[in-house]
Structure formats: C-alpha cells, structure tokens
N, C-alpha and C. Protein backbone atom coordinates (compact mmCIF):
# COMPACT_ATOMS: atom_id res chain seq x y z
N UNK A 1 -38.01 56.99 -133.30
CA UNK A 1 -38.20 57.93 -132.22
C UNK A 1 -37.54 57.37 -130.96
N UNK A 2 -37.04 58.57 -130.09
CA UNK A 2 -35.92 57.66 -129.13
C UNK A 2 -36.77 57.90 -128.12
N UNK A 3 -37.04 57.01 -127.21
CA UNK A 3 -37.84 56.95 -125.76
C UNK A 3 -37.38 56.80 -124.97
N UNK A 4 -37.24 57.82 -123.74
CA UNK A 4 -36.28 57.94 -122.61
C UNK A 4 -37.00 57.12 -121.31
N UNK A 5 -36.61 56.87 -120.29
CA UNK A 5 -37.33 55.66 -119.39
C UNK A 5 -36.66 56.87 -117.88
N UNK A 6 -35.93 57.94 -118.29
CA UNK A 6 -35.69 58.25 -116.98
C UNK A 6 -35.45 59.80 -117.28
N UNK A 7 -36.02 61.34 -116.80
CA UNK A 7 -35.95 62.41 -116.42
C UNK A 7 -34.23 62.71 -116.69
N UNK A 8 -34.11 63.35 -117.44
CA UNK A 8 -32.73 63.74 -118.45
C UNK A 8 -33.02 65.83 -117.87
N UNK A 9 -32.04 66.35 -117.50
CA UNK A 9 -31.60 67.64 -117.36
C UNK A 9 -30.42 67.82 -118.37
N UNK A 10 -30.09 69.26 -118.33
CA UNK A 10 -29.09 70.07 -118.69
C UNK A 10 -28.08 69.99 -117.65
N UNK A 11 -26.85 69.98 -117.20
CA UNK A 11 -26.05 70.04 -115.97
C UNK A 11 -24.70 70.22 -116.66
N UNK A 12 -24.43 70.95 -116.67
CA UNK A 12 -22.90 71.66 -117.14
C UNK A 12 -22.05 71.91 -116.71
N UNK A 13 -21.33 70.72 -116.42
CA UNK A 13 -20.02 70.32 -115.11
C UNK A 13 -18.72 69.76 -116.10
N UNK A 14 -17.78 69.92 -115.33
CA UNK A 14 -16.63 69.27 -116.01
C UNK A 14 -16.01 68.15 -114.85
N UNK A 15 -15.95 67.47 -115.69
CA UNK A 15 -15.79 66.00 -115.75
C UNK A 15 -14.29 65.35 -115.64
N UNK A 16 -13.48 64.37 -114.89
CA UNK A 16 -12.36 63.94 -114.92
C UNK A 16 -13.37 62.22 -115.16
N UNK A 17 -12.40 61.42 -116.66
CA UNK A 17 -12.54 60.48 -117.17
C UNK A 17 -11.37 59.55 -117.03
N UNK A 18 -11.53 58.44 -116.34
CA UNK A 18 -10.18 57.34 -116.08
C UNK A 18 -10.65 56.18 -117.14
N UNK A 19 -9.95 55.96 -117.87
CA UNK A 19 -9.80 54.93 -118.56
C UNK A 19 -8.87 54.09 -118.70
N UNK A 20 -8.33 53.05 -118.76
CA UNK A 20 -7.18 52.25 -118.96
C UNK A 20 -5.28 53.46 -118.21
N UNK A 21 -5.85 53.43 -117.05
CA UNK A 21 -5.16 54.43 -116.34
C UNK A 21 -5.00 55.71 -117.21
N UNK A 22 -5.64 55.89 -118.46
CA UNK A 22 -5.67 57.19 -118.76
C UNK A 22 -6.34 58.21 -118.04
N UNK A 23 -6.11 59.50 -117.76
CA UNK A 23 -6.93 60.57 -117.51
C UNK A 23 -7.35 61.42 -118.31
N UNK A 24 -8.25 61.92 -118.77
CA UNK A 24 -8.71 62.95 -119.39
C UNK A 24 -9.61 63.62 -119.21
N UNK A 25 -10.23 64.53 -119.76
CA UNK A 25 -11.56 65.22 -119.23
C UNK A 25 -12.76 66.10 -120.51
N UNK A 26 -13.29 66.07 -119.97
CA UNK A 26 -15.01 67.02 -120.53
C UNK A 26 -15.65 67.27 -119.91
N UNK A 27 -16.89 67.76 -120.24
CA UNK A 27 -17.71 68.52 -119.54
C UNK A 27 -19.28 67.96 -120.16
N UNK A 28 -20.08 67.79 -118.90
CA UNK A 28 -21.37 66.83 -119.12
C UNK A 28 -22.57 68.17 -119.64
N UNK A 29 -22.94 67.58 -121.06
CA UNK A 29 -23.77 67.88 -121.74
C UNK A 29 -25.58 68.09 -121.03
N UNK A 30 -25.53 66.94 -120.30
CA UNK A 30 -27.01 66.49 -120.08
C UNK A 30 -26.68 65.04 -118.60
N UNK A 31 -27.50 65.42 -118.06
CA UNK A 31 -27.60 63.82 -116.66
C UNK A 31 -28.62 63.46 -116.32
N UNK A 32 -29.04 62.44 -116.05
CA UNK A 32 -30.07 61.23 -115.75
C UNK A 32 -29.52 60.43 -114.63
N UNK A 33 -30.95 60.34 -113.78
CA UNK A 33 -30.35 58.81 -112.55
C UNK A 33 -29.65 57.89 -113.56
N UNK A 34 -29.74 57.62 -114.76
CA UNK A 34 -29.35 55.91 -115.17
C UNK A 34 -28.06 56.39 -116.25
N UNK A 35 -27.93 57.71 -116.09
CA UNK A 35 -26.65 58.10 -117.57
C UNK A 35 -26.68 59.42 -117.97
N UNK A 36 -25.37 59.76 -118.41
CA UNK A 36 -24.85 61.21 -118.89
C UNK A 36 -24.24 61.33 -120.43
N UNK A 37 -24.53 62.51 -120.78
CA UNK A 37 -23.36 62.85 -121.79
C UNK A 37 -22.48 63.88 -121.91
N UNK A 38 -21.67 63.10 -122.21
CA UNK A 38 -20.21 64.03 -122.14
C UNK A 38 -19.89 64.53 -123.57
N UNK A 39 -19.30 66.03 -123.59
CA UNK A 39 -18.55 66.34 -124.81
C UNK A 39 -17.17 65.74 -124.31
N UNK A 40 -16.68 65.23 -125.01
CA UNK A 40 -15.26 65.64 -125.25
C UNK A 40 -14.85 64.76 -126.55
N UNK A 41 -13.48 65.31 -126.77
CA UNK A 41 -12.71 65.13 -127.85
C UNK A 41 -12.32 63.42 -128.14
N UNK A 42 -11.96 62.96 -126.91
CA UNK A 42 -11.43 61.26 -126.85
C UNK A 42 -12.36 60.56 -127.42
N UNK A 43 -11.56 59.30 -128.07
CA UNK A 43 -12.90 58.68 -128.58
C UNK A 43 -12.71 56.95 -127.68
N UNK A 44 -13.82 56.67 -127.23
CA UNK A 44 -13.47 55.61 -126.20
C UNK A 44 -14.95 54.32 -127.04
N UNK A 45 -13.75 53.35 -127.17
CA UNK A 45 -15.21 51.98 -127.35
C UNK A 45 -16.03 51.95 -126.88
N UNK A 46 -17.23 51.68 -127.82
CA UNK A 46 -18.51 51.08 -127.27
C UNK A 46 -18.32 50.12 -125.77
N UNK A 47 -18.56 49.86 -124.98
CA UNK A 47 -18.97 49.23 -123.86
C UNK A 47 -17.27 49.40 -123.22
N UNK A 48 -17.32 50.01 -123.22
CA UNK A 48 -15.65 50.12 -122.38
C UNK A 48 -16.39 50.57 -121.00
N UNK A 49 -15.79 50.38 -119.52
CA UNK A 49 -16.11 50.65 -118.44
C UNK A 49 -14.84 51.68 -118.32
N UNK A 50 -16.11 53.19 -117.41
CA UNK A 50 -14.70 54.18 -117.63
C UNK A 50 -15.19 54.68 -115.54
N UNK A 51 -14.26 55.38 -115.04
CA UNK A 51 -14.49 55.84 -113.77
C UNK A 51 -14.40 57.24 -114.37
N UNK A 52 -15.45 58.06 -113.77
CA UNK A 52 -16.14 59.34 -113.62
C UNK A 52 -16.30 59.76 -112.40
N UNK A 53 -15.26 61.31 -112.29
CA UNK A 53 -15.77 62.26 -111.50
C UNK A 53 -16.34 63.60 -112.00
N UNK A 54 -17.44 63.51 -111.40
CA UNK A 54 -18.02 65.25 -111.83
C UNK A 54 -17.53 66.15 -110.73
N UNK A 55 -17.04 67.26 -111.16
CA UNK A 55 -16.75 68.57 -110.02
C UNK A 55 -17.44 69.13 -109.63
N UNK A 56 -18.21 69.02 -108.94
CA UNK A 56 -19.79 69.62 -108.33
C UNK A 56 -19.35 71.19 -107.63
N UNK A 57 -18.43 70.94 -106.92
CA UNK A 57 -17.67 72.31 -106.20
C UNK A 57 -16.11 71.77 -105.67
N UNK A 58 -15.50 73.00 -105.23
CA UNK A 58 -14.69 72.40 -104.59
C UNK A 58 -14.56 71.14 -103.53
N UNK A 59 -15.64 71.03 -102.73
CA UNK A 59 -15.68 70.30 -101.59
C UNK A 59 -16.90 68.86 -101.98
N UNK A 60 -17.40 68.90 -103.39
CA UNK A 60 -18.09 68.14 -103.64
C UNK A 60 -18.10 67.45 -105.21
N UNK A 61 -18.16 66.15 -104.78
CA UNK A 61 -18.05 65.66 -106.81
C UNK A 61 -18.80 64.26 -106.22
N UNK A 62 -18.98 64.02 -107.33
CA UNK A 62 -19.51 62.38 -107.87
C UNK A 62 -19.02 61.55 -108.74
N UNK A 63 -18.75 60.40 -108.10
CA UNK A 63 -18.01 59.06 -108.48
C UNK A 63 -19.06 58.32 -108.76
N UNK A 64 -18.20 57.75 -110.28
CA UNK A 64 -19.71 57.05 -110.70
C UNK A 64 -18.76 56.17 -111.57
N UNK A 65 -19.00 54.76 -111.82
CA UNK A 65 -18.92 53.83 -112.61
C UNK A 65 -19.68 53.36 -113.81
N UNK A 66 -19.22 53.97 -115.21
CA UNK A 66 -20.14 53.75 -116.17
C UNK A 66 -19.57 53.08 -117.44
N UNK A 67 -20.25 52.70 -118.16
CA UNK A 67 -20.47 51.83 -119.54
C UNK A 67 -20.84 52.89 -120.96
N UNK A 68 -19.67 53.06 -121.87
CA UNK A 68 -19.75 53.94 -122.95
C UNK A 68 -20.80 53.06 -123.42
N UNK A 69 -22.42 53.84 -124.12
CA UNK A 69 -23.65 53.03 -124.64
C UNK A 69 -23.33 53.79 -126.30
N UNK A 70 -23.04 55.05 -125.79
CA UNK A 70 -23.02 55.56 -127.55
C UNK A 70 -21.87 56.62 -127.63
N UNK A 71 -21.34 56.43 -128.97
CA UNK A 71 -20.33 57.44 -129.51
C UNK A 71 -21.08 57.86 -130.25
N UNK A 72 -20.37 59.50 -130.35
CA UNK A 72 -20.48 60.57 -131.45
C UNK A 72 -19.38 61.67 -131.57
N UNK A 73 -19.44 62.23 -132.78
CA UNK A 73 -18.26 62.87 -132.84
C UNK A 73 -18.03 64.11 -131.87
N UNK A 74 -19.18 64.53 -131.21
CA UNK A 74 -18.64 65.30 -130.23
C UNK A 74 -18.46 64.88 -128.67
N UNK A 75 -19.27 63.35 -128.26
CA UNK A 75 -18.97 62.87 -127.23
C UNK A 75 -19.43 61.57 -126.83
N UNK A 76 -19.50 61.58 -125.62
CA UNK A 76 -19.58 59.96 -125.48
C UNK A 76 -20.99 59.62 -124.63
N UNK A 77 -21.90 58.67 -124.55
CA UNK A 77 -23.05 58.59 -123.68
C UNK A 77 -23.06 57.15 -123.07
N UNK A 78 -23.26 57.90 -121.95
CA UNK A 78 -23.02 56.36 -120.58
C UNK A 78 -23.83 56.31 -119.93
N UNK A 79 -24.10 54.96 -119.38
CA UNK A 79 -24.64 54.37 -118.59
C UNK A 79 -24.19 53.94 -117.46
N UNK A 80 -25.05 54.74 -115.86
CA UNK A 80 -24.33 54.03 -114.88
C UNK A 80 -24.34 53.03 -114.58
N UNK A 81 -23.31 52.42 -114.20
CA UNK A 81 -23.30 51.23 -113.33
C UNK A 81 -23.46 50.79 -112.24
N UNK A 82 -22.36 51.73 -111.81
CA UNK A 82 -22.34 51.83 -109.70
C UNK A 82 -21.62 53.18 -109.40
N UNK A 83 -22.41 53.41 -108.29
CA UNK A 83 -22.14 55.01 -107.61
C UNK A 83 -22.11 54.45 -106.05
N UNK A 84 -21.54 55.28 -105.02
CA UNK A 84 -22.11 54.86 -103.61
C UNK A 84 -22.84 56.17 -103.30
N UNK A 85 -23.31 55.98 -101.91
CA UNK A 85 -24.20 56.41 -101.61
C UNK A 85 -24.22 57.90 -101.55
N UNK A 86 -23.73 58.70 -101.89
CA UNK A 86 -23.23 60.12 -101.43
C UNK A 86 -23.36 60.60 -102.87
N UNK A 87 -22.65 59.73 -103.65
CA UNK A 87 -22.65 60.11 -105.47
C UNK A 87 -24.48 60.09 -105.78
N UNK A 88 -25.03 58.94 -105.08
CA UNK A 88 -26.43 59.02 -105.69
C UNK A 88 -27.38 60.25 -105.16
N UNK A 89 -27.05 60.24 -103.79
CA UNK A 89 -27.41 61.59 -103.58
C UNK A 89 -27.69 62.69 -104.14
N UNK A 90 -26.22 63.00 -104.11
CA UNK A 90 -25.77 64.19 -104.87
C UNK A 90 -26.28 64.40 -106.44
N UNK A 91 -26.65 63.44 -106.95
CA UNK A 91 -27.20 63.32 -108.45
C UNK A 91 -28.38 63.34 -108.68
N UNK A 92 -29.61 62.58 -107.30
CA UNK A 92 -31.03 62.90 -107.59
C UNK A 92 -30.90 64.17 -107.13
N UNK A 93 -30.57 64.81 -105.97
CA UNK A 93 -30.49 66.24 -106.21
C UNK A 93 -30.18 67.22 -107.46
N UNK A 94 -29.36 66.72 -108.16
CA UNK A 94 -29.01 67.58 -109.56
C UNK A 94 -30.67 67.74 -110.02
N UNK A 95 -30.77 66.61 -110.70
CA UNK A 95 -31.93 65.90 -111.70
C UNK A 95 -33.38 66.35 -110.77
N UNK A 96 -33.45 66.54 -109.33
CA UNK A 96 -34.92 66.94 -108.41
C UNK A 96 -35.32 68.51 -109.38
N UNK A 97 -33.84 69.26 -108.55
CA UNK A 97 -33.98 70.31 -108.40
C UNK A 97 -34.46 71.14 -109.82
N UNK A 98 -34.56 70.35 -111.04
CA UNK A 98 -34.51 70.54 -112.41
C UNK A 98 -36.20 70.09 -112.61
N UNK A 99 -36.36 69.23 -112.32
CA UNK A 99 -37.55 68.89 -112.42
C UNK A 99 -38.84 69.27 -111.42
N UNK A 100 -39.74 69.62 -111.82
CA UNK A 100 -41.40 69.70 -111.11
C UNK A 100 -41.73 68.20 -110.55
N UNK A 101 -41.55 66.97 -111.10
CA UNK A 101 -42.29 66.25 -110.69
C UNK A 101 -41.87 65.06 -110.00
N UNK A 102 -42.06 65.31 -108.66
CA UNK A 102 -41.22 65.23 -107.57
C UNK A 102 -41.43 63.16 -107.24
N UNK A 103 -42.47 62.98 -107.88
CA UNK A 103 -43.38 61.96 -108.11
C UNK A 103 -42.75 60.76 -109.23
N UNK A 104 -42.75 61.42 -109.96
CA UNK A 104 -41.74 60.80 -111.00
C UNK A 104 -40.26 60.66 -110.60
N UNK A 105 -39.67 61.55 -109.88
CA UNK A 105 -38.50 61.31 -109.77
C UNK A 105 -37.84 59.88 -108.61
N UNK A 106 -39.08 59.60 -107.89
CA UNK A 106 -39.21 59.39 -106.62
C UNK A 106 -39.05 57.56 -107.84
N UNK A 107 -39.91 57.61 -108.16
CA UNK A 107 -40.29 56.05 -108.70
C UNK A 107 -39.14 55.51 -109.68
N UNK A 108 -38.17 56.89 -110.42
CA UNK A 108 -37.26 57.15 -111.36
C UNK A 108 -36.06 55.80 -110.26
N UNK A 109 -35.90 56.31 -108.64
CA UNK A 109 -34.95 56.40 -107.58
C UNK A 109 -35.13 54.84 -107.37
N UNK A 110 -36.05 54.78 -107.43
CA UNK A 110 -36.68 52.67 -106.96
C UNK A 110 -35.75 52.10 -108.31
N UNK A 111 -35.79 52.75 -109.52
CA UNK A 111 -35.48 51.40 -110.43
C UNK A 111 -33.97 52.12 -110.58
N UNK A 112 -33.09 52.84 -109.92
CA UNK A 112 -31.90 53.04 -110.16
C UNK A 112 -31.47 51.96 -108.66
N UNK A 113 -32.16 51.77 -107.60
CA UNK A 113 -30.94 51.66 -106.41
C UNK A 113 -30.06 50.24 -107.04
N UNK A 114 -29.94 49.51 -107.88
CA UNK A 114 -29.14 48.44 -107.16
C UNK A 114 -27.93 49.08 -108.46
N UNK A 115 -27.74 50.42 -108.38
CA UNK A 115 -26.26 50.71 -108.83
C UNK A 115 -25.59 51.44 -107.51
N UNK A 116 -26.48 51.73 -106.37
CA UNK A 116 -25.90 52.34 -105.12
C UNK A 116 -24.74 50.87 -104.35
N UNK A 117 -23.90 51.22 -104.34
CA UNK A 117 -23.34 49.89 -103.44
C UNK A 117 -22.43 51.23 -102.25
C-alpha cells in the first residue's frame, strides 16, 4: 500500500522539461508541495535532475528543480528539489485551493521550505 506524506491534487498544465540541454514537454498529471507527475512520451533515468516549467498562464509559470523518483510507461514522477520563492507560492496556491484543509496544508508548507532558496 503506497502512503503519501503530502496532499496530492489533479492540476492539468503543460509542462516545458530541460534535460541535458534537451527540451521537451508534457503535461502534469497530478502536484504535491514535495512532487509531480508528468505524462509524457520521453523516457528519462531514475534520479536524473531535470529543470521544470509549468505554464500557469501567459504571465505566470513555475520553476522548479526536480529528481526523476519513478518511471512508467506513460510518465515520469519527481521530486522537488528547489523552487524560489514565487514558484512556491504559486504551487501552495495550486494544491490550497484544491484542498479543504487549510491546516494540513499549512504544516504540509513547514516540511517543504528548505527547497525555497
């Protein structure tokens, strides 16, 4: 049985993926303060460090620094690393506005900050 440690939503954004100066892209399945999953087609190593932008709107996205934790054949699941301060923002807002329990999310925010730099 898999046990989650942090408030997981639905958020259905498309995604620009930098890897080894590659670019490519997908679109995020599901997001968490601590990690996302992405569909897409690429298949990227276990623990590879990749740079992530989500397209929030035109005038808004999130930069996030993460760690491939799991492959599957339809996508990839990461773990953040480091975001600054505007990306974290912008992300407990995703994950608040989804959730009732404003309480949980709050205590969720204490054991994410030391990926804010």
């Amino acid at each position: 049985m898999e046990k989650r440690f942090f408030t997981r939503v639905k958020f259905v954004e498309n995604v620009s993926i930098n890897h080894d100066n590659q670019l490519f892209f997908g679109d995020i399945q599901n997001i968490c303060l601590q990690g996302l999953f992405i569909k897409t087609k690429h298949s990227v190593p276990l623990q590879t460090s990749l740079q992530i932008t989500v397209f929030c709107s035109p005038d808004s996205s999130i930069h996030l620094n993460a760690n491939v934790v799991r492959c599957e054949a339809s996508g990839i699941g990461l773990q953040i690393r480091k975001m600054d301060v505007n990306s974290f923002v912008q992300l407990r807002n995703v994950v608040a506005t989804q959730c009732n329990d404003h309480g949980r999310i709050m205590r969720e925010t204490y054991k994410v900050t030391n990926c804010i730099h």
